[in-house]
C-alpha atoms as a PDB file:
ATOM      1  CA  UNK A   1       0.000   0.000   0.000  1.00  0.00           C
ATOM      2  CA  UNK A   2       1.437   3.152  -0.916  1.00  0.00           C
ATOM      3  CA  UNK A   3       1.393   5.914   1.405  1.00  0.00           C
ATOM      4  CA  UNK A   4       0.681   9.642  -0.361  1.00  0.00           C
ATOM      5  CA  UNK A   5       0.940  12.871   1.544  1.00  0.00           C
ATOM      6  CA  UNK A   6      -0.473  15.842   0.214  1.00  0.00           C
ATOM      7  CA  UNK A   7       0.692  19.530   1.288  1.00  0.00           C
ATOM      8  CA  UNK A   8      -1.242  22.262  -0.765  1.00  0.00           C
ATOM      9  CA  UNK A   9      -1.920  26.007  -1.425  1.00  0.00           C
ATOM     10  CA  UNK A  10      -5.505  24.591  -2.159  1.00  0.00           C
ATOM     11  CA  UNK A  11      -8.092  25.710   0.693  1.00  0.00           C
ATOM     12  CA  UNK A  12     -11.018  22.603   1.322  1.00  0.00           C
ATOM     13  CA  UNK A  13     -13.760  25.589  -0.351  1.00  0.00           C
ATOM     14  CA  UNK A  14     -13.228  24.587  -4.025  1.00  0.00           C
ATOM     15  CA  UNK A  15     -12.632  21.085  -5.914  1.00  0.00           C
ATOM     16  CA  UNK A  16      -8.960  21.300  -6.326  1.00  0.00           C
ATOM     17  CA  UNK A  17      -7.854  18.879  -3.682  1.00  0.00           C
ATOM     18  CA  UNK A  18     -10.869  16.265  -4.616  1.00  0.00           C
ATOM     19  CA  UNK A  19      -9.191  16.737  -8.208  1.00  0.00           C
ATOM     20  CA  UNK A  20      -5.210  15.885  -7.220  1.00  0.00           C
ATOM     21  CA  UNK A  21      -6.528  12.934  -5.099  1.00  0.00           C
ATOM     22  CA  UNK A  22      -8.472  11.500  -8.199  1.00  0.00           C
ATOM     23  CA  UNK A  23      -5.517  11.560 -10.459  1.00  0.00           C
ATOM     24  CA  UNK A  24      -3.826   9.365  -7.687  1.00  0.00           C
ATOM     25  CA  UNK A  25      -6.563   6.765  -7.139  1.00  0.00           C
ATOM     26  CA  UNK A  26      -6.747   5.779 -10.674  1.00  0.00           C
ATOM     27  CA  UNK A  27      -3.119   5.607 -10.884  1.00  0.00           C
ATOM     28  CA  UNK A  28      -1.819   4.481  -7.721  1.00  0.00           C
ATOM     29  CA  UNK A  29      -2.734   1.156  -6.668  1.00  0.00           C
ATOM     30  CA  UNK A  30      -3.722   0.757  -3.203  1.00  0.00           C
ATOM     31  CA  UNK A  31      -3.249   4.306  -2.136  1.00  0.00           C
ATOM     32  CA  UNK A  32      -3.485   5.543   1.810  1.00  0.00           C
ATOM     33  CA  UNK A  33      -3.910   9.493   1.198  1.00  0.00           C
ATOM     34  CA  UNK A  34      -2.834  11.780   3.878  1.00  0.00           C
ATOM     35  CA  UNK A  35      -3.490  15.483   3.934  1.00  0.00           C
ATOM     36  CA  UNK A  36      -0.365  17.170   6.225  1.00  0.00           C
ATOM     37  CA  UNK A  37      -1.969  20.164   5.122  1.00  0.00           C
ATOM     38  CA  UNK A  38      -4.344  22.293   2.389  1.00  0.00           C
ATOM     39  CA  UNK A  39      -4.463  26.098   4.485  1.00  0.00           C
ATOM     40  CA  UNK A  40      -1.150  27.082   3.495  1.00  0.00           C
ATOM     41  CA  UNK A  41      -1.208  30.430   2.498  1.00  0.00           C
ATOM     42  CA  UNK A  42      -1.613  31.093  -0.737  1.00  0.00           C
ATOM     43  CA  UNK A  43       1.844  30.646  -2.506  1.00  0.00           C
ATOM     44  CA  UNK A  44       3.726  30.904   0.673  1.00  0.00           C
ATOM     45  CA  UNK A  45       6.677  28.389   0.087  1.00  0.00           C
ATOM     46  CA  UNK A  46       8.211  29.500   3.185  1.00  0.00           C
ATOM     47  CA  UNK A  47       5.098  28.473   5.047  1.00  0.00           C
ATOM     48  CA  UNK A  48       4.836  25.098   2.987  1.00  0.00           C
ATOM     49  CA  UNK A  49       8.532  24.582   3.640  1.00  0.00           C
ATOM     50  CA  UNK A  50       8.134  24.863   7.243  1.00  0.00           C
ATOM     51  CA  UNK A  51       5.274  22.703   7.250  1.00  0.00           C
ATOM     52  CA  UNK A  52       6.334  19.507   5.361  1.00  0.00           C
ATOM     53  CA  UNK A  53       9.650  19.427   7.307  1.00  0.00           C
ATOM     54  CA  UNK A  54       8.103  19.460  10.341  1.00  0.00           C
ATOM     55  CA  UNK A  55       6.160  16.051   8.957  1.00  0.00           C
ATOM     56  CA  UNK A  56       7.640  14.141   7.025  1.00  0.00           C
ATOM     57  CA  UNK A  57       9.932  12.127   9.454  1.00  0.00           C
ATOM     58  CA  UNK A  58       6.965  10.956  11.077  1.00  0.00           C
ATOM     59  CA  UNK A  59       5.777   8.724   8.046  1.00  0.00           C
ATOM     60  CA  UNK A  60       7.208   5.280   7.140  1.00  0.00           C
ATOM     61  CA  UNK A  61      10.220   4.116   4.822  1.00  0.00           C
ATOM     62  CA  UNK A  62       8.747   4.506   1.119  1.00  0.00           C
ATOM     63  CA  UNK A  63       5.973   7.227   1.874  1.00  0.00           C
ATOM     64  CA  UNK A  64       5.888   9.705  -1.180  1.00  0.00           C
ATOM     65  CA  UNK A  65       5.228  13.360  -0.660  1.00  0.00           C
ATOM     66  CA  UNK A  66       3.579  15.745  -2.726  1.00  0.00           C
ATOM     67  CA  UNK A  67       4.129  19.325  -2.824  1.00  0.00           C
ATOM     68  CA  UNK A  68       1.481  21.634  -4.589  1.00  0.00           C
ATOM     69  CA  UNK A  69       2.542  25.022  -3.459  1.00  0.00           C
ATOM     70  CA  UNK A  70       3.290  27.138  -5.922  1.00  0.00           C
ATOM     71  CA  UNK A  71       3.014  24.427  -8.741  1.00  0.00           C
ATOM     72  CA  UNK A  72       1.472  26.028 -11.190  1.00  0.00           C
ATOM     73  CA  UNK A  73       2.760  25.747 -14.808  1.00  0.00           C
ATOM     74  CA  UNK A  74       4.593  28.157 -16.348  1.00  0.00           C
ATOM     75  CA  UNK A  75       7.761  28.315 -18.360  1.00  0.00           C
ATOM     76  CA  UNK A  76      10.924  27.960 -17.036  1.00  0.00           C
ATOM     77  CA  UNK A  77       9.535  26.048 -13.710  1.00  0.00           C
ATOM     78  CA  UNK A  78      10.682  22.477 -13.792  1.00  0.00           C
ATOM     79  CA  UNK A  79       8.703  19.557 -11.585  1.00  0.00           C
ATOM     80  CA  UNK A  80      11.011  17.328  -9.885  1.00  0.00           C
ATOM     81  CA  UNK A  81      11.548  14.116  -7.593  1.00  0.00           C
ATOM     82  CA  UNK A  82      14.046  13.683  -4.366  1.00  0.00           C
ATOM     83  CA  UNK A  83      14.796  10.752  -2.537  1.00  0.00           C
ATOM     84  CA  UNK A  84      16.277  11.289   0.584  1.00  0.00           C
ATOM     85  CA  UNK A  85      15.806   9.466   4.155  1.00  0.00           C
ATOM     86  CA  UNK A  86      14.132   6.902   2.892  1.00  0.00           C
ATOM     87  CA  UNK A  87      11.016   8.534   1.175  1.00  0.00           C
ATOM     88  CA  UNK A  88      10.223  10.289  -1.825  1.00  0.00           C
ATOM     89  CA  UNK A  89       9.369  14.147  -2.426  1.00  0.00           C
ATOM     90  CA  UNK A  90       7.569  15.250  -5.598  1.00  0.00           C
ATOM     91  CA  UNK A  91       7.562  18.697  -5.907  1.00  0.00           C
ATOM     92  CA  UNK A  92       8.430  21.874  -8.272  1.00  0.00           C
ATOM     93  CA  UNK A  93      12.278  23.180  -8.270  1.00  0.00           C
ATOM     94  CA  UNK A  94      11.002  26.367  -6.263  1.00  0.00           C
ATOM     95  CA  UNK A  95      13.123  26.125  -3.120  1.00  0.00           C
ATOM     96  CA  UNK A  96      10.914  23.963  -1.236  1.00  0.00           C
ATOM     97  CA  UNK A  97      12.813  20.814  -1.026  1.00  0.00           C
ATOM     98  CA  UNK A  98      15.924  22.215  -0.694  1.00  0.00           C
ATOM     99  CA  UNK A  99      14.271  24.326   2.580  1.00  0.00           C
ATOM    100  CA  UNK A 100      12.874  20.549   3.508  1.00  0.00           C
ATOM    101  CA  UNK A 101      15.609  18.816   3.151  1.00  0.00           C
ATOM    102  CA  UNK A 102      18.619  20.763   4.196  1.00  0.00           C
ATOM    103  CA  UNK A 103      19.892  18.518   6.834  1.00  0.00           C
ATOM    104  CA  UNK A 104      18.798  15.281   5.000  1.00  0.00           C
ATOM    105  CA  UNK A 105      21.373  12.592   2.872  1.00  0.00           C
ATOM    106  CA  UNK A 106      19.912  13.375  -0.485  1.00  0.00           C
ATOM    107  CA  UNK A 107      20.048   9.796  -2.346  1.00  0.00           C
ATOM    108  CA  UNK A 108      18.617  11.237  -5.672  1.00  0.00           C
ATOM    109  CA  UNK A 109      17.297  13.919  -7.391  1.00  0.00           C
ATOM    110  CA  UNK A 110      15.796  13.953 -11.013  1.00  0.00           C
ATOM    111  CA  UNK A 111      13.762  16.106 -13.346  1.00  0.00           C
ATOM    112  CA  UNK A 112      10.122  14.740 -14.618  1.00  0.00           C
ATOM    113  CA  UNK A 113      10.191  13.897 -17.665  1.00  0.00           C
ATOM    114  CA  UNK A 114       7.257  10.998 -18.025  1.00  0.00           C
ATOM    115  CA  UNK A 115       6.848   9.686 -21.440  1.00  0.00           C
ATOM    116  CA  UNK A 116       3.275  10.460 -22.279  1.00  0.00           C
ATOM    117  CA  UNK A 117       2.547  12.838 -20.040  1.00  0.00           C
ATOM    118  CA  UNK A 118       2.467  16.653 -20.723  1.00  0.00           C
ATOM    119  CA  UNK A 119       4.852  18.490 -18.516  1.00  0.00           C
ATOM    120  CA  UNK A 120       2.323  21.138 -17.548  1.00  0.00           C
ATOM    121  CA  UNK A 121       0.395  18.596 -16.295  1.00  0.00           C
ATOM    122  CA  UNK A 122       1.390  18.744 -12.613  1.00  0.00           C
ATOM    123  CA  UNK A 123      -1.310  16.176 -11.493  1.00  0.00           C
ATOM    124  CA  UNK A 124      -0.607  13.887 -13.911  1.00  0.00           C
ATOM    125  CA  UNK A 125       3.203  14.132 -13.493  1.00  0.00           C
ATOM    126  CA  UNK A 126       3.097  13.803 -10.142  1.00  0.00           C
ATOM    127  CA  UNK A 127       0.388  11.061  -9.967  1.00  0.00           C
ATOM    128  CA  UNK A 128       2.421   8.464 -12.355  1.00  0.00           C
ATOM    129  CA  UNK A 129       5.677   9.484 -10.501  1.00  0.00           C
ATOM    130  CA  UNK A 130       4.063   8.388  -7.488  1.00  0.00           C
ATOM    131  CA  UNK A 131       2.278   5.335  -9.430  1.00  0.00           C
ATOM    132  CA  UNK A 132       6.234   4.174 -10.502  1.00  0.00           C
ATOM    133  CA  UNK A 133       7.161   4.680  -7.211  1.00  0.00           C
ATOM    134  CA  UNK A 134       4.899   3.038  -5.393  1.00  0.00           C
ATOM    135  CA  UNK A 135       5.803  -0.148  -7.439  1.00  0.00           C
ATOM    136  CA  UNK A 136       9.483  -0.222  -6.748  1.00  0.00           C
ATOM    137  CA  UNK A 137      10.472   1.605 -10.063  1.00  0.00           C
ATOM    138  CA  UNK A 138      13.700   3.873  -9.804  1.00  0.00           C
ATOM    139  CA  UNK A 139      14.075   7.179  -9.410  1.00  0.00           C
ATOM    140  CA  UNK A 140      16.361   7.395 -11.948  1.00  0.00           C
ATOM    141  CA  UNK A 141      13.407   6.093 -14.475  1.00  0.00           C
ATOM    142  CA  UNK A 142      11.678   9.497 -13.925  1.00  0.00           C
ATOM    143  CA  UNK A 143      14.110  11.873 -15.829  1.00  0.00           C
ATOM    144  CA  UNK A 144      17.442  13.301 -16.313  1.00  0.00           C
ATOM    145  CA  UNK A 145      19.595  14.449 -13.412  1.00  0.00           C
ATOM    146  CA  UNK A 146      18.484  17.266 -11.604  1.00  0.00           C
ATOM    147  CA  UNK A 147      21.937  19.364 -11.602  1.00  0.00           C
ATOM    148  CA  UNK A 148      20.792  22.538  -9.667  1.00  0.00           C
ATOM    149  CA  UNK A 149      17.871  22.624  -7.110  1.00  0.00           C
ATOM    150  CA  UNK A 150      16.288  26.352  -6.065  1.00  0.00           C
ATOM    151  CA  UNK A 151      17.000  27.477  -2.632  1.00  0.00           C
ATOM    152  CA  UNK A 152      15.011  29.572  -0.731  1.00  0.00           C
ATOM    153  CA  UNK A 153      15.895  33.063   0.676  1.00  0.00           C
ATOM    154  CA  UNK A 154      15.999  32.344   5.082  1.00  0.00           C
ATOM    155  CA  UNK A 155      17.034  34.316   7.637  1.00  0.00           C
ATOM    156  CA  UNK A 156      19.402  33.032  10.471  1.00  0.00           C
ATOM    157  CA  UNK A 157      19.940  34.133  14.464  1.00  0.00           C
ATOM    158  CA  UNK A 158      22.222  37.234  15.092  1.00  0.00           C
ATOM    159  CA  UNK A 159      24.592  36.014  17.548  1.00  0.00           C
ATOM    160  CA  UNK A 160      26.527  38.626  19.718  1.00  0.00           C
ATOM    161  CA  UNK A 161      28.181  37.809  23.412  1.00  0.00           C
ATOM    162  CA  UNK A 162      24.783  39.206  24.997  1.00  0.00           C
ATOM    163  CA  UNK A 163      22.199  38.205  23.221  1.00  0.00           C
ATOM    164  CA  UNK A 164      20.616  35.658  20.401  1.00  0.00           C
ATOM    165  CA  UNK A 165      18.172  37.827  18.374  1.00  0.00           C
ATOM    166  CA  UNK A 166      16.202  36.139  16.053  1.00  0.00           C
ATOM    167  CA  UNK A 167      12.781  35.890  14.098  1.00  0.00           C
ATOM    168  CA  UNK A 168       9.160  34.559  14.086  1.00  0.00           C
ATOM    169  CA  UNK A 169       8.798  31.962  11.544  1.00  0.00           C
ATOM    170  CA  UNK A 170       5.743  30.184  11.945  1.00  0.00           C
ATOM    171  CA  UNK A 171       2.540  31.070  13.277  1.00  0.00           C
ATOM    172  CA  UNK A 172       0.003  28.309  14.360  1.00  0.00           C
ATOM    173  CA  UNK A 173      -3.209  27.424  14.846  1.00  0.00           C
ATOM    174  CA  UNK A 174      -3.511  28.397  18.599  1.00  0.00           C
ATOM    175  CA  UNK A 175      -1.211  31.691  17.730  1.00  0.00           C
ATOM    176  CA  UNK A 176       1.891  30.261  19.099  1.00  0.00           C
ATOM    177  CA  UNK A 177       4.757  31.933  17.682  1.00  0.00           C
ATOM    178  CA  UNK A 178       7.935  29.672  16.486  1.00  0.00           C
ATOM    179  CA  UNK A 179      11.018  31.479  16.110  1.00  0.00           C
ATOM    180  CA  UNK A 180      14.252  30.354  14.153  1.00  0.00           C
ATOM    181  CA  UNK A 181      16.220  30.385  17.842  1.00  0.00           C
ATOM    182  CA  UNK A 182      17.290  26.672  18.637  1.00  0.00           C
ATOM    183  CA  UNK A 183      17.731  25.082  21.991  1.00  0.00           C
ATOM    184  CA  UNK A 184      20.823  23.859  20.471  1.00  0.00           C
ATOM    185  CA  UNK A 185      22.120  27.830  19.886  1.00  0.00           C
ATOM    186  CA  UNK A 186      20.945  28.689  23.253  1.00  0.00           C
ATOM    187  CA  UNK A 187      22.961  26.408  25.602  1.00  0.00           C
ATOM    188  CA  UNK A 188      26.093  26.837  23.505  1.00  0.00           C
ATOM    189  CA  UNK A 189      26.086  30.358  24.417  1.00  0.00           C
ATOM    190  CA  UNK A 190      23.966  30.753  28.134  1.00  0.00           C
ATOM    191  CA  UNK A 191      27.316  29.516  30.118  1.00  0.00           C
ATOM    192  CA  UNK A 192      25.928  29.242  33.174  1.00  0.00           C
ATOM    193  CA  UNK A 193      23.610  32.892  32.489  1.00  0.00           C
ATOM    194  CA  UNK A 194      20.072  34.258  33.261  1.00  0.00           C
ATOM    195  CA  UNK A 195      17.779  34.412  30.182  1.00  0.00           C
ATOM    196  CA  UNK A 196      15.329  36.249  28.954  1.00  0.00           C
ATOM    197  CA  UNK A 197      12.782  36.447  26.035  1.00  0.00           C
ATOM    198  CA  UNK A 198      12.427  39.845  24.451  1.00  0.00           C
ATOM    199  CA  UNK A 199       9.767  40.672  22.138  1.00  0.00           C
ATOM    200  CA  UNK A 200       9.502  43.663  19.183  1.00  0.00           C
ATOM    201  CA  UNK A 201       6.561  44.986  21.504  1.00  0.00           C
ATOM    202  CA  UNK A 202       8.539  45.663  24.429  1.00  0.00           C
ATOM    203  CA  UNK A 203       7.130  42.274  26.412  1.00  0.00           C
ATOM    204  CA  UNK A 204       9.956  40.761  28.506  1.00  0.00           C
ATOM    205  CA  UNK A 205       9.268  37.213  29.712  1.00  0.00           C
ATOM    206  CA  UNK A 206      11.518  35.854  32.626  1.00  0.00           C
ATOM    207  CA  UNK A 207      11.106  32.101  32.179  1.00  0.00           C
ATOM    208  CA  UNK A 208      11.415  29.336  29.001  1.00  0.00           C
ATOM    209  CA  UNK A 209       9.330  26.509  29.957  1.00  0.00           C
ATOM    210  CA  UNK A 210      10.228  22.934  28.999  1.00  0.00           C
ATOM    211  CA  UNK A 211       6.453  22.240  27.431  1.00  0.00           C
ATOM    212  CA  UNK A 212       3.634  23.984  27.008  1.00  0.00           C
ATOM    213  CA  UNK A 213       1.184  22.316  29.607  1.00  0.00           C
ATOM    214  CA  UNK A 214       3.582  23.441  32.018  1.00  0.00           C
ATOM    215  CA  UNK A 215       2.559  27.320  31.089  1.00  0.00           C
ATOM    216  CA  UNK A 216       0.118  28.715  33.561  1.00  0.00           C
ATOM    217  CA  UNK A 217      -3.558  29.516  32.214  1.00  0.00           C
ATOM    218  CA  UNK A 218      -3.413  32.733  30.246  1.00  0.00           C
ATOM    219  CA  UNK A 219       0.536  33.547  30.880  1.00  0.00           C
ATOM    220  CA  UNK A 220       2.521  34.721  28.186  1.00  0.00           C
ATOM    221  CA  UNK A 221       5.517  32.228  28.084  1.00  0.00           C
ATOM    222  CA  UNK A 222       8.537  31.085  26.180  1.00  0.00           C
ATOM    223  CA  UNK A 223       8.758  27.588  25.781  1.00  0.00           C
ATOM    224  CA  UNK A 224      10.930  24.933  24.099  1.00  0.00           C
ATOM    225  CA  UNK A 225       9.159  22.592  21.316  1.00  0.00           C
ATOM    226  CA  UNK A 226       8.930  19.098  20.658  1.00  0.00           C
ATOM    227  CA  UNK A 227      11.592  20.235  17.573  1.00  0.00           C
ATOM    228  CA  UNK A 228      13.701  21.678  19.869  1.00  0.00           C
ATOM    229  CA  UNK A 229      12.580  25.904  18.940  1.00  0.00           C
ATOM    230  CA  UNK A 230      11.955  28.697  21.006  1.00  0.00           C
ATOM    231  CA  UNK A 231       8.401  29.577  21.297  1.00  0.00           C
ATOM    232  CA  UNK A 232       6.080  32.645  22.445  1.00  0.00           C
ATOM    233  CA  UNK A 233       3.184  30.885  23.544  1.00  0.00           C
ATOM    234  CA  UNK A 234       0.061  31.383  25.800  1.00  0.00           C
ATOM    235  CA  UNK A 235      -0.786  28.605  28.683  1.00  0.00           C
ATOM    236  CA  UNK A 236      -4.249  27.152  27.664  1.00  0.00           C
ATOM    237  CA  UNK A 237      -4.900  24.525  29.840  1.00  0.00           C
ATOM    238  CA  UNK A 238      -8.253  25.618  31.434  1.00  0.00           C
ATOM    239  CA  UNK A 239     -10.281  25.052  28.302  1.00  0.00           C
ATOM    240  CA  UNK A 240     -11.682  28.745  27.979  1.00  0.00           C
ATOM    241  CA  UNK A 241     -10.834  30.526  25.038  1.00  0.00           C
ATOM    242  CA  UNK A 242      -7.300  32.713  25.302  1.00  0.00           C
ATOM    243  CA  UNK A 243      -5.575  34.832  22.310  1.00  0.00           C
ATOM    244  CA  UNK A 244      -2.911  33.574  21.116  1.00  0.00           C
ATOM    245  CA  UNK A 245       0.366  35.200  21.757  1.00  0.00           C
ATOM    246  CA  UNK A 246       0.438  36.453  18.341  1.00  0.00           C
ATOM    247  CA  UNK A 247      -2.581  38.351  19.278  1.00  0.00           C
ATOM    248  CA  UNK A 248      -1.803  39.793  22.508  1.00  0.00           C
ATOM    249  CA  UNK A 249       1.909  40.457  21.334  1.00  0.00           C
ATOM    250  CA  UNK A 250       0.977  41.766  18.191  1.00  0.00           C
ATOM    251  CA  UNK A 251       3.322  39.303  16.722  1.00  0.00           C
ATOM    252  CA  UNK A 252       3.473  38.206  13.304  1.00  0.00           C
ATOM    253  CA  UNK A 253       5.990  36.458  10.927  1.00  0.00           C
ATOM    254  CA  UNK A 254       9.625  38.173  10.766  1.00  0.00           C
ATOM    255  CA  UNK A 255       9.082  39.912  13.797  1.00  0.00           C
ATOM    256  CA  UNK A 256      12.132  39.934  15.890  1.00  0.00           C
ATOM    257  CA  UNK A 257      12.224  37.587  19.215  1.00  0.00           C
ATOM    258  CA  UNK A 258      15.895  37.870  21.288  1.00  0.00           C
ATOM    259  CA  UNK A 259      17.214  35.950  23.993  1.00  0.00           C
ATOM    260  CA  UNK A 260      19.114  38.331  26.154  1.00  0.00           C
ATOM    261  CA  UNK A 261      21.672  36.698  28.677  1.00  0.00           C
ATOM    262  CA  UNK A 262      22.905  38.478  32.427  1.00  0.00           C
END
């Protein structure tokens, strides 16, 4: 049984996703369809990038992922396929993989090129890819080499002997703010210091909590995530509604966040 993911631009209002999916089914034999996510904004690859990294570990050896954001034909853009960790990544050469996969063993990389298939048919492409796939076929099958993959422009943290300043990246669904600060970066450089979070509204917090459900009801917070990044979040635990920190903060993506160290 092959095992699809699906990471779109798409919205669940209109048809499109219904669409994609079909072009799978009657190619791919014995799909399992999962949907990491159709709300990305529209055409935000940094957003998609973000997203799909975050996810696709979690999947088994062999899973194939599909990338739709910012997919649509035109000339110039090339569609391509990636192995690397074990699974597959279908996707056009807009930055996206390379954002995904910057830290992974890439195994290969090739341009689609499917006999019989029109190259501005993304669904199609993509749905045969993943039909070859899914049956053991080669990666190599698929196209000629990719020789240059499109990177995205990121930002990195500002180190200085005081301070780690760094940036709001990602924005979710309860309006917890995920910064680009590592707890790697921050215990290389706390020796033994007192930390604080600074925000670009002039909101000091004192304390960076291990988890979340350790934040008390409606406290403003950093925290350390499951992945390891700082966070500006907002204890929820009592089951009322609370803004998010975004919200109260006024926080939104590329805002700065800084770590300063006494």
């Amino acid at each position: 049984m092959a095992v699809i993911t699906a990471t779109s631009d798409f919205g669940l209002k209109d048809p499109n996703v219904a669409l994609a999916k079909a072009q799978f089914i009657r190619r791919v034999k014995g799909v399992q369809w999962v949907d990491i996510s159709h709300e990305v904004e529209p055409h935000n690859v940094l957003q998609a990038a973000f997203i799909l990294k975050r996810s696709y570990a979690a999947f088994p050896p062999g899973s194939i992922h599909i990338m739709y954001v910012g997919s649509a034909p035109r000339e110039g853009l090339e569609y391509i396929c990636m192995k690397a960790d074990g699974q597959f990544f279908l996707a056009p050469n807009n930055g996206i993989l390379a954002s995904v996969l910057e830290q992974a063993k890439i195994m290969a990389a090739r341009i689609l090129d499917i006999r019989g298939i029109d190259p501005m048919d993304v669904h199609g492409l993509f749905a045969s890819a993943a039909a070859h796939l899914s049956e053991g076929g080669k990666v190599d099958l698929l196209g000629p080499s990719l020789t240059k993959i499109k990177k995205l422009k990121t930002s990195a943290p500002l180190v200085d002997e005081y301070a780690i300043r760094g940036n709001v990246v990602y924005i979710d669904h309860h309006g917890t703010c995920i910064t680009n600060i590592s707890r790697t970066l921050f215990e290389a450089h706390q020796k033994g210091r007192r930390a604080s979070v600074e925000t670009s509204r002039n909101r000091s917090i004192a304390k960076i909590y291990e988890r979340i459900g350790e934040v008390p009801q409606g406290k403003i917070a950093g925290v350390w995530d499951a992945h390891g990044m700082l966070c500006v979040a907002v204890g929820k635990s009592g089951g009322e509604h609370i803004k998010g920190s975004n919200e109260l903060l006024g926080l939104n993506i590329n805002d700065w966040v800084r770590i300063d160290f006494v």
